[in-house]
C-alpha atoms as a PDB file:
ATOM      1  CA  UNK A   1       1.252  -2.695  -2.309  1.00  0.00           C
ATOM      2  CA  UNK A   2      -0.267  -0.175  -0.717  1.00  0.00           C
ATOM      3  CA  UNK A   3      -1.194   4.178  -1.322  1.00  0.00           C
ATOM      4  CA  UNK A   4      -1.244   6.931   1.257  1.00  0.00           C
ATOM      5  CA  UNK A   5      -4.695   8.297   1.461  1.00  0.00           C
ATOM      6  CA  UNK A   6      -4.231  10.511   4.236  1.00  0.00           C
ATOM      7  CA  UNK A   7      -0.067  12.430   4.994  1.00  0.00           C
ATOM      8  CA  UNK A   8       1.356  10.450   8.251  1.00  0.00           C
ATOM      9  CA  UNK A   9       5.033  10.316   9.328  1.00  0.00           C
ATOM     10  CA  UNK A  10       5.613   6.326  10.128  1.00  0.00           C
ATOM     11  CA  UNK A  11       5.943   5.986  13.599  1.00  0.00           C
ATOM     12  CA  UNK A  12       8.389   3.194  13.371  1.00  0.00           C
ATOM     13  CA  UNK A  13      11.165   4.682  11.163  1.00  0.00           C
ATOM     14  CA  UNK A  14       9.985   8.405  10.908  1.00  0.00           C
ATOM     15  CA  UNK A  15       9.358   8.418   6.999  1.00  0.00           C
ATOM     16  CA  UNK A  16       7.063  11.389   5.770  1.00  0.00           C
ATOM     17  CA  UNK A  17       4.559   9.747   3.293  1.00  0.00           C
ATOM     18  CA  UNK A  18       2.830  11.638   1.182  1.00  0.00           C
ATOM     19  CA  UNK A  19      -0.790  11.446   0.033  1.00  0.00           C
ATOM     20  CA  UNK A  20      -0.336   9.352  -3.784  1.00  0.00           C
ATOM     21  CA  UNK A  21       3.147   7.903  -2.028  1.00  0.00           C
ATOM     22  CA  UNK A  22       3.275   4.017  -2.878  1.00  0.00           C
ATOM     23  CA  UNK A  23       3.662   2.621   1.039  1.00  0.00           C
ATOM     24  CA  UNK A  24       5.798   0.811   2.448  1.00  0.00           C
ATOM     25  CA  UNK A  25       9.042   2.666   0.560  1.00  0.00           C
ATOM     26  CA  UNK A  26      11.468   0.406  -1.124  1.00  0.00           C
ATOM     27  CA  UNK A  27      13.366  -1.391   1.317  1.00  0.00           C
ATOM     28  CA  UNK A  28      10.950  -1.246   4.381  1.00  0.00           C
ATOM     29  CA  UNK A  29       9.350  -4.979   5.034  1.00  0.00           C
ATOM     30  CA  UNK A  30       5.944  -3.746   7.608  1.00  0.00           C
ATOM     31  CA  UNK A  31       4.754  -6.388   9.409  1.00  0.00           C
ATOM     32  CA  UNK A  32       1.056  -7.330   9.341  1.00  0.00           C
ATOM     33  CA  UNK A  33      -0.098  -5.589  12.550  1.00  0.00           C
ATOM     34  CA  UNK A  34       1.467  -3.105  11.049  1.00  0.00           C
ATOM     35  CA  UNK A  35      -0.272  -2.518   7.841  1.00  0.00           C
ATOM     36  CA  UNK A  36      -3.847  -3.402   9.731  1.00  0.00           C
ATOM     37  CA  UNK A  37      -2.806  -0.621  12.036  1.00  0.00           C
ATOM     38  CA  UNK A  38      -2.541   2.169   9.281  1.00  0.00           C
ATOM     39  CA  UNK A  39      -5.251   0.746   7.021  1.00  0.00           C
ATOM     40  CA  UNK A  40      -7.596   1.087   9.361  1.00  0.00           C
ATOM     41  CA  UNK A  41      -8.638   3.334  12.068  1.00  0.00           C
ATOM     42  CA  UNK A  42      -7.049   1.259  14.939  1.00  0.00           C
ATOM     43  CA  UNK A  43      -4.027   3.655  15.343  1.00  0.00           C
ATOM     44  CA  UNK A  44      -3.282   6.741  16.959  1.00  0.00           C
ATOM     45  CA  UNK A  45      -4.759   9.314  14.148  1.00  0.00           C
ATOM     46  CA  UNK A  46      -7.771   7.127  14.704  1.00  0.00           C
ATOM     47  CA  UNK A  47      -7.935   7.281  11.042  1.00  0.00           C
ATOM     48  CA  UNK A  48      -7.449   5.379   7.465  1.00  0.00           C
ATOM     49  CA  UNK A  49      -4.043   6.134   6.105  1.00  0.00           C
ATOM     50  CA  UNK A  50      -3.240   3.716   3.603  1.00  0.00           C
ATOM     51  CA  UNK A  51      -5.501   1.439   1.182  1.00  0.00           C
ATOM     52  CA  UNK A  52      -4.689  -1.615  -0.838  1.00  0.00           C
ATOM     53  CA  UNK A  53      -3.688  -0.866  -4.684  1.00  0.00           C
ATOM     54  CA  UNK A  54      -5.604  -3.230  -6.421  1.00  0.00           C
ATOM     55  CA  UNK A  55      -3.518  -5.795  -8.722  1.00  0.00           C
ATOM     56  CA  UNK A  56      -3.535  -5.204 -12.220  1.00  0.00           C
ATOM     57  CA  UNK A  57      -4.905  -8.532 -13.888  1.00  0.00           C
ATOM     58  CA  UNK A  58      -2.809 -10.439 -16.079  1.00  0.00           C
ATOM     59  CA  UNK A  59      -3.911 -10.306 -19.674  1.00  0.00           C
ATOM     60  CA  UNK A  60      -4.003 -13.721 -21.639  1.00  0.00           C
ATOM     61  CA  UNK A  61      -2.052 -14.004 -24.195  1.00  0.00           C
ATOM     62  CA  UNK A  62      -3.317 -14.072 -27.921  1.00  0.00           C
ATOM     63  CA  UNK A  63      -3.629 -17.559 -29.426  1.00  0.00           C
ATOM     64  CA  UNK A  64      -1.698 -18.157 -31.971  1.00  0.00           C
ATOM     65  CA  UNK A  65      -3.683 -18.965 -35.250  1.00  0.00           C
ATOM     66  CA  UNK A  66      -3.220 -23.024 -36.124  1.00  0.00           C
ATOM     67  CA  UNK A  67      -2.637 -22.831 -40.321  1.00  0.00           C
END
């Protein structure tokens, strides 16, 4: 999962996304090139426009006191 960092309409099915927006949108499957394209500057903004939302760690369960 991915956030918009910078406002960009997607080229490829003309979606306004928002700076905060979680990208892609429910329903939209982006292919690779695709998200290397707007996370980095190799597109036509020539700028970043998305960034990877870091994965919340699972917490570990509590043991269960042996009595």
């Amino acid at each position: 999962m991915y956030k918009v960092v910078k406002d960009f309409t997607d080229a490829t099915d003309k979606h306004i996304y928002l700076v905060g927006d979680k990208y892609p949108r429910k329903g939209v499957k982006p292919s690779e090139d695709r998200i290397k394209e707007l996370s980095t500057a190799a597109n036509r903004r020539g700028e970043i426009l998305i960034e990877e939302i870091a994965k919340p760690k699972k917490k570990a369960k509590a043991k269960k006191d042996k009595e």
